[in-house]
Protein backbone atom coordinates (compact mmCIF):
# COMPACT_ATOMS: atom_id res chain seq x y z
CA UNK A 1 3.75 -23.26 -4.55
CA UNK A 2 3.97 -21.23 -7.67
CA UNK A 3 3.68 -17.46 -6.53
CA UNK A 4 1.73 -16.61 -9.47
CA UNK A 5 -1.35 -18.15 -7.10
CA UNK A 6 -0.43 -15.29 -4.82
CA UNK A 7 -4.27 -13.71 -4.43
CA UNK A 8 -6.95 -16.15 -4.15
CA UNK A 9 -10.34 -14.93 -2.97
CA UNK A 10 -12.56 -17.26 -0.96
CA UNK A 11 -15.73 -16.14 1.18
CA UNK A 12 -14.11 -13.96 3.31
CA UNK A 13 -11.63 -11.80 0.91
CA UNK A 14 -9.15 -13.51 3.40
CA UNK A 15 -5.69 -13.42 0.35
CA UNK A 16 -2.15 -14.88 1.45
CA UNK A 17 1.39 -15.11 -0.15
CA UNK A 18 3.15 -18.39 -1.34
CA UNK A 19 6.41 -17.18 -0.23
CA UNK A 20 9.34 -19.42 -0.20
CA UNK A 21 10.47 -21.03 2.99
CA UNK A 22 13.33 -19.11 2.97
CA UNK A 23 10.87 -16.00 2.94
CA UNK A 24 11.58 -14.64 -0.12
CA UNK A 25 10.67 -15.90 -3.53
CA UNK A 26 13.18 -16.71 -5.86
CA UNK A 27 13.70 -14.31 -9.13
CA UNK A 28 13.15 -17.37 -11.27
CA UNK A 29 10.06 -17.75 -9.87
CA UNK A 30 8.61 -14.87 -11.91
CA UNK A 31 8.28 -14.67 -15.58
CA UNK A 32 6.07 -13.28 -17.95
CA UNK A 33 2.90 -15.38 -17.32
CA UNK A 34 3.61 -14.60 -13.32
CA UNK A 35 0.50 -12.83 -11.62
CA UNK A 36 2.66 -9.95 -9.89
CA UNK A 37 1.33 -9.08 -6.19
CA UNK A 38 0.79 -5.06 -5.07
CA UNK A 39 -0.28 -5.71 -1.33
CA UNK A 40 -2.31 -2.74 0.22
CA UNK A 41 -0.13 -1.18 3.45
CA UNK A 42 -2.12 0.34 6.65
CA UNK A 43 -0.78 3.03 8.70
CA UNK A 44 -0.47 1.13 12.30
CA UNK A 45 0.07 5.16 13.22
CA UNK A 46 0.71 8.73 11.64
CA UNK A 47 2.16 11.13 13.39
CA UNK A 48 2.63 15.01 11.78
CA UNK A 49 5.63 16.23 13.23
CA UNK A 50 6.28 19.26 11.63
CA UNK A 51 6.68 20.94 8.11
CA UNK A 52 9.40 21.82 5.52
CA UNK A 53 10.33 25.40 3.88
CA UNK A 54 8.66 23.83 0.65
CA UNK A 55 5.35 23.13 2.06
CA UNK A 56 5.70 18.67 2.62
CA UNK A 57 4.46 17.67 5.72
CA UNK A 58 7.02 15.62 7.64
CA UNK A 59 5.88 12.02 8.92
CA UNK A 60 6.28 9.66 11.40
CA UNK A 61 4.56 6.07 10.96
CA UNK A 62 4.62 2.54 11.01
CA UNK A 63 3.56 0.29 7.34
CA UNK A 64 2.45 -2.58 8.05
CA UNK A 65 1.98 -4.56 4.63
CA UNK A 66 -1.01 -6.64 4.28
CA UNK A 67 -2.28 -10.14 2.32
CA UNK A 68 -4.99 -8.10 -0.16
CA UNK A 69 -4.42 -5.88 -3.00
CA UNK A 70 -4.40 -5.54 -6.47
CA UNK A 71 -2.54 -7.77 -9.29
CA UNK A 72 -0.61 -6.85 -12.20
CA UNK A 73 -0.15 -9.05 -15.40
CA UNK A 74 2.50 -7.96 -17.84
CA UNK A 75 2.97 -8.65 -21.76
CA UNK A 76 6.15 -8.07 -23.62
CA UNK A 77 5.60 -5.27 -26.63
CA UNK A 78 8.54 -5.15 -29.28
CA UNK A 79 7.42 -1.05 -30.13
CA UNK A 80 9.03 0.23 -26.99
CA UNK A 81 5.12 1.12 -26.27
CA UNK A 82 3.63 0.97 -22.73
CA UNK A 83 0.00 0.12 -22.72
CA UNK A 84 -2.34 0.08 -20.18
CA UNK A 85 -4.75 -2.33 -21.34
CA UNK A 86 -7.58 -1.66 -19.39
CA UNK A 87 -7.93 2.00 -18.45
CA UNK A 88 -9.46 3.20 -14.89
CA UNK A 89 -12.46 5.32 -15.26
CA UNK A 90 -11.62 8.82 -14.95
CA UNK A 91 -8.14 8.19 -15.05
CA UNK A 92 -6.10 8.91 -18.40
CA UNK A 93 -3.91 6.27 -19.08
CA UNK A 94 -1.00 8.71 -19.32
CA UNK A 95 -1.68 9.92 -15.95
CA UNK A 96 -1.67 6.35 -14.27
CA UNK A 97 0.97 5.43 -11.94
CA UNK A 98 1.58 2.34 -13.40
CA UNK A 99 2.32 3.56 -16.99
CA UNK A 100 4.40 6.55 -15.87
CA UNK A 101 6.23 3.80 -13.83
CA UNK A 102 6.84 2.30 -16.50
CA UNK A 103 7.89 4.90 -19.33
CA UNK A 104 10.26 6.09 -15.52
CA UNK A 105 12.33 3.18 -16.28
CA UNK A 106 12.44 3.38 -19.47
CA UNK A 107 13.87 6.89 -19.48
CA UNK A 108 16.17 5.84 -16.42
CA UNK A 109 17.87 2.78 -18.11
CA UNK A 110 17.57 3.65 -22.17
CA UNK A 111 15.82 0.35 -22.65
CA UNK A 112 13.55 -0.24 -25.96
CA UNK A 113 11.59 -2.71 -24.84
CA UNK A 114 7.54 -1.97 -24.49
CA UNK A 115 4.63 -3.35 -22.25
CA UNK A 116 1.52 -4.24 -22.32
CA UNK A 117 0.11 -3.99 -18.50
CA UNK A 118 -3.49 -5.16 -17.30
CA UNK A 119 -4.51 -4.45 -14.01
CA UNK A 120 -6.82 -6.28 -11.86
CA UNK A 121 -8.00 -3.12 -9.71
CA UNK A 122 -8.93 -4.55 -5.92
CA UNK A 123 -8.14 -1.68 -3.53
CA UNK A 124 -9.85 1.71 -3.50
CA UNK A 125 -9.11 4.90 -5.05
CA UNK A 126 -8.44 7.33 -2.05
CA UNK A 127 -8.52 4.52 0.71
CA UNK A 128 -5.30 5.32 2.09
CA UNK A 129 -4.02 2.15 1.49
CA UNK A 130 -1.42 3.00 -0.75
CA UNK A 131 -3.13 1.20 -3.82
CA UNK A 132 -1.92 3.32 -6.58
CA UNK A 133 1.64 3.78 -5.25
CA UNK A 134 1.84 -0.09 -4.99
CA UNK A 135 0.77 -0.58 -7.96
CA UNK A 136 3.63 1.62 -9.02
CA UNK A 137 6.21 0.27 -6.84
CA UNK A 138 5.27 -3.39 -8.78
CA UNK A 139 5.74 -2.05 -12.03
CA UNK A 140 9.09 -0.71 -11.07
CA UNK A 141 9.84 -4.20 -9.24
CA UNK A 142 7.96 -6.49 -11.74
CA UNK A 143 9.78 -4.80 -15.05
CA UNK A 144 13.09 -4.12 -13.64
CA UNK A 145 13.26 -8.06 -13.32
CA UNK A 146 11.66 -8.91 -16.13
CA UNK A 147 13.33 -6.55 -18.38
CA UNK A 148 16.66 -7.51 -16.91
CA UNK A 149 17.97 -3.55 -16.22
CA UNK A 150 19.93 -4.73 -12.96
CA UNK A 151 18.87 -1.24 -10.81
CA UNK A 152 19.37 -1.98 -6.70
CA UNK A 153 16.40 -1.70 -4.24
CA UNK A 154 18.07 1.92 -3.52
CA UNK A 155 17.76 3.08 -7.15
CA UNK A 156 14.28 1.72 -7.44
CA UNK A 157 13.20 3.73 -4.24
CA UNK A 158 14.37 6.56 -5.44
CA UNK A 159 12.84 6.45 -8.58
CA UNK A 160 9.44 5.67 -6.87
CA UNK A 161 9.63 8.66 -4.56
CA UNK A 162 9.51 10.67 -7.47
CA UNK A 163 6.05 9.03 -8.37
CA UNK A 164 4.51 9.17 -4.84
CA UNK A 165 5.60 9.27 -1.03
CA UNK A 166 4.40 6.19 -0.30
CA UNK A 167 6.01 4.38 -3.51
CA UNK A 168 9.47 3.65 -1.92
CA UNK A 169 8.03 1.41 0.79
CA UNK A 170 6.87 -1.17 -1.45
CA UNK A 171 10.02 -1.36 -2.89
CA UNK A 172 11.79 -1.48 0.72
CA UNK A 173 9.42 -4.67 1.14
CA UNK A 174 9.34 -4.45 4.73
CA UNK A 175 7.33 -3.26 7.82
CA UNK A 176 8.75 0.03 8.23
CA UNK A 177 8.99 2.91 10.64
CA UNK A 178 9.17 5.84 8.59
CA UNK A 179 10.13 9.48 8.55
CA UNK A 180 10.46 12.36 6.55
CA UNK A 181 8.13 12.44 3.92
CA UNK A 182 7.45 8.61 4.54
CA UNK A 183 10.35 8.07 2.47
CA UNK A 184 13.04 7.63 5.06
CA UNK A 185 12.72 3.74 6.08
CA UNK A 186 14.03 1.55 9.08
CA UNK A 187 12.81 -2.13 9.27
CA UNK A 188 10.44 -2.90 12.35
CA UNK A 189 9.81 -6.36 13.45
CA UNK A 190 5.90 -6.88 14.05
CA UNK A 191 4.02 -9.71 15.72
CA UNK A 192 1.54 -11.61 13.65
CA UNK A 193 -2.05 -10.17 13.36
CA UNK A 194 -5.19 -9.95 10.76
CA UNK A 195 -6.76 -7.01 10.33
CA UNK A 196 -10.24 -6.62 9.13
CA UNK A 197 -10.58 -3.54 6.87
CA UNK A 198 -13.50 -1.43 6.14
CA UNK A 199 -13.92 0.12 2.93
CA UNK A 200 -16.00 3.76 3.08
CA UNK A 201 -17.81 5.09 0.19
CA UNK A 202 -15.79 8.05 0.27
CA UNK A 203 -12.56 8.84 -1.44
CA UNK A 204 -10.97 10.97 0.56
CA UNK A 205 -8.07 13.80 -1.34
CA UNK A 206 -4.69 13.52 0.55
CA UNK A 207 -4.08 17.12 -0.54
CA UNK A 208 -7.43 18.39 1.47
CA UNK A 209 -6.36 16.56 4.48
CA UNK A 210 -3.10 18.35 5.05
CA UNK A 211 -4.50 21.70 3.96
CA UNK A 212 -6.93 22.01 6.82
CA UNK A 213 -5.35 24.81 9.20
CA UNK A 214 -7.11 22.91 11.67
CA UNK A 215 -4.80 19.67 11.06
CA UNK A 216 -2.39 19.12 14.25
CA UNK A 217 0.84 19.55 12.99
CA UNK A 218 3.51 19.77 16.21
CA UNK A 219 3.26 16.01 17.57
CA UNK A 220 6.54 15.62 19.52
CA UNK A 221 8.75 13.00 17.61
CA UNK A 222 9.64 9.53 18.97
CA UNK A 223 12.74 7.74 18.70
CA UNK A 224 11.80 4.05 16.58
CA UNK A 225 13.54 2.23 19.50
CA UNK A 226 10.25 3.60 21.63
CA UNK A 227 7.40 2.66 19.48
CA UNK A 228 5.65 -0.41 19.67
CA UNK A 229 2.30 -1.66 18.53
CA UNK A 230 -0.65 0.44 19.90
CA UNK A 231 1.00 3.35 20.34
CA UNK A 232 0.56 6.50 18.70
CA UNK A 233 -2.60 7.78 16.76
CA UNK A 234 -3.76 8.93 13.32
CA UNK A 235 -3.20 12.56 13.58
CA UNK A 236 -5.12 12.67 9.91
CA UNK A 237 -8.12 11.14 11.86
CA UNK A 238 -9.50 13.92 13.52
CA UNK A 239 -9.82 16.14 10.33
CA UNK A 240 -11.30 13.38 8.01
CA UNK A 241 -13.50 13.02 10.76
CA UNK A 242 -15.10 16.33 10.55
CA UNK A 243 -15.41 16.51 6.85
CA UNK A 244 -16.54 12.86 6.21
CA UNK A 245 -19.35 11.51 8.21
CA UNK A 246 -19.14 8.01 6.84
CA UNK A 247 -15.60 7.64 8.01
CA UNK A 248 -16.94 8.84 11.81
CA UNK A 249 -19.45 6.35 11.15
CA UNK A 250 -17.43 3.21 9.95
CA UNK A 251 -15.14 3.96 12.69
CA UNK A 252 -17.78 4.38 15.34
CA UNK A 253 -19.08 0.76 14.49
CA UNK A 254 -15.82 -1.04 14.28
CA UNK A 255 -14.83 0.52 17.69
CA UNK A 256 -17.38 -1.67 19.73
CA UNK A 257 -14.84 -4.84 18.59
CA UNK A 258 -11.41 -3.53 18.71
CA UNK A 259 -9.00 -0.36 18.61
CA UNK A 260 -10.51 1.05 15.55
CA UNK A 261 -8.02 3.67 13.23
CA UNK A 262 -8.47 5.22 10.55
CA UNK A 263 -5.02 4.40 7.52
CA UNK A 264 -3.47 7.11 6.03
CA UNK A 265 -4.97 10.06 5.04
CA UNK A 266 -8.30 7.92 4.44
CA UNK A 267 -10.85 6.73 3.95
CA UNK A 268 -10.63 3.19 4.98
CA UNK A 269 -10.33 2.25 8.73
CA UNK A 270 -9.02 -1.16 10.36
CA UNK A 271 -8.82 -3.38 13.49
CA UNK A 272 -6.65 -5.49 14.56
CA UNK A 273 -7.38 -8.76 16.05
CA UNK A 274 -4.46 -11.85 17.49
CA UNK A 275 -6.67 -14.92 15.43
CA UNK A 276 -7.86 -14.61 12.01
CA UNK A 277 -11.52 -16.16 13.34
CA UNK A 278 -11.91 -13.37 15.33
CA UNK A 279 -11.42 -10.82 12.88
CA UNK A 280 -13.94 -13.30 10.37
CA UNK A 281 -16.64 -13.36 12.79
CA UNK A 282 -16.69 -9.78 12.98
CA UNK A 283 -16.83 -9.30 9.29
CA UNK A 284 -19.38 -11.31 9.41
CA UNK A 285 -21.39 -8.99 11.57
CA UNK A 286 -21.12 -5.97 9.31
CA UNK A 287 -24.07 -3.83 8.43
CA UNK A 288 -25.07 -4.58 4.57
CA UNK A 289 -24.39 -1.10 3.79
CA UNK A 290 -21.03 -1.51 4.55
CA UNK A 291 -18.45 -3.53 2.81
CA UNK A 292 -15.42 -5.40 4.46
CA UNK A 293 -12.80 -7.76 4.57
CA UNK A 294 -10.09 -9.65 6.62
CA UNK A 295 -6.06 -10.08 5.81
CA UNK A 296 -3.36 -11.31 7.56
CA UNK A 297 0.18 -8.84 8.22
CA UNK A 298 2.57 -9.72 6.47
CA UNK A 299 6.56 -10.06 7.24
CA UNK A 300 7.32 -8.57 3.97
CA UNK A 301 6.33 -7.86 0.56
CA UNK A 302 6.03 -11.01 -1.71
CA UNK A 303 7.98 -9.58 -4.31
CA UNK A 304 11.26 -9.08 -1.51
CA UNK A 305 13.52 -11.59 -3.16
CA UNK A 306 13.00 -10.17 -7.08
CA UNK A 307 15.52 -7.48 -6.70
């Protein structure tokens, strides 16, 4: 199956990955007219463990990369120009991850070549699903290959933890248990779920979150060998709580069918459910004022195999 049919969107918003049976797809898979993936990530937990001299919070959680999120199509330029051809509202195109992504490599590797970049925008601004920094870490991913600069996984991690904290997992392109800023990675092996996803109408300011003095900050750490699935909270949870009421709301309705969380910093929440018809049959109960929708966990990012 050509992985340029990566999302598809039927009733249900339910998207999967043509991967390979080999589970990763192949570089030659992906060209120039390749639809390029940038799968949203939920926070299975988020722990606040303590802080550094320099003000960062320092993390413990679990990604858990999921089938829905936003697409990226690239064009080759002959300038050395990178273009974002269609703009998000409010956002300069100067300032957007994906174009500062790109100029990064660019600056990194000396290379003349220019882009042209449309984005098909699916995931939220402020949702805590690590949209933007996805989209970011598929730049990185999508024109390192395409451009044919030959940096390793490492280099391209650290290049995208200088764009964002949660950049580098995308490039990782696996479940993760992470540490540090989020930026310190160890694979975790996770059982197959779908999760159905709630979108607020909130965006919810990452900074604001961790500037509450009210923000538990001293959760004792865990070894990764001790976690497993259901364990831990969202210490972020509490405090986007109090200041959004649609997030206590969304929550409070999704917690009558299943172990309801908040991802991230917020504002989206999840459940998890063992059969993808019984996370459809509760999307299909949702209030009209909210929307919703259902994706299956994935084993790792479909873009693994391109570096």
């Amino acid at each position: 199956m050509d992985p340029t049919s990566f999302w598809r969107e039927p009733a249900l918003s339910v998207l999967n990955p043509s991967i390979d049976p080999s589970g990763e797809n192949r570089q030659d898979h992906w060209t120039w007219q390749s639809t390029y993936p940038a799968p949203a990530k939920l926070n299975l937990f988020l722990h606040v463990v303590g802080r550094r001299a320099d003000g960062y919070h320092l993390l413990q959680t679990v990604f858990r990369l999921v089938g829905y999120g936003d697409s990226l199509h690239f064009s080759p330029r002959d300038d050395g120009a990178v273009v974002l051809a269609n703009p998000l509202p409010g956002v300069p195109p100067d300032t957007d991850l994906t174009v500062r992504a790109a100029r990064l490599l660019q600056a990194e590797t000396g290379c003349r070549h220019g882009v042209e970049i449309r984005l098909e925008k699916r995931l939220p601004m402020g949702g805590g699903l690590g949209g933007g920094s996805s989209d970011a870490a598929t730049v990185l991913l999508a024109l390192n290959h395409l451009w044919q600069l030959g940096l390793s996984r490492q280099r391209l991690q650290e290049l995208g933890l200088s764009l964002g904290a949660d950049v580098p997992v995308f490039i990782f392109g696996q479940n993760a248990f992470a540490e540090g800023v989020g930026e310190a990675l160890q694979p975790v092996e996770l059982p197959p779920a779908w999760y159905l996803v709630l979108e607020t109408p909130v965006q919810v300011p990452t900074a604001a979150i961790f500037g509450v003095p009210q923000l538990k900050r001293d959760t004792p750490p865990m070894r990764v060998g001790d976690w497993k699935p259901g364990i831990g909270t969202n210490d972020l949870q509490a405090v986007a709580v109090a200041g959004f009421p649609e997030i206590a709301a969304h929550l409070a309705w999704l917690s009558a069918f299943g172990d309801a969380r908040m991802t991230g910093s917020g504002a989206c929440v999840f459940a998890a459910f063992k059969r993808k018809e019984d996370a459809e049959d509760v999307l299909r109960k949702i209030p009209p004022e909210m929307r919703g929708w259902v994706a299956e966990g994935l084993a790792q990012h479909p873009l693994h195999g391109i570096v």
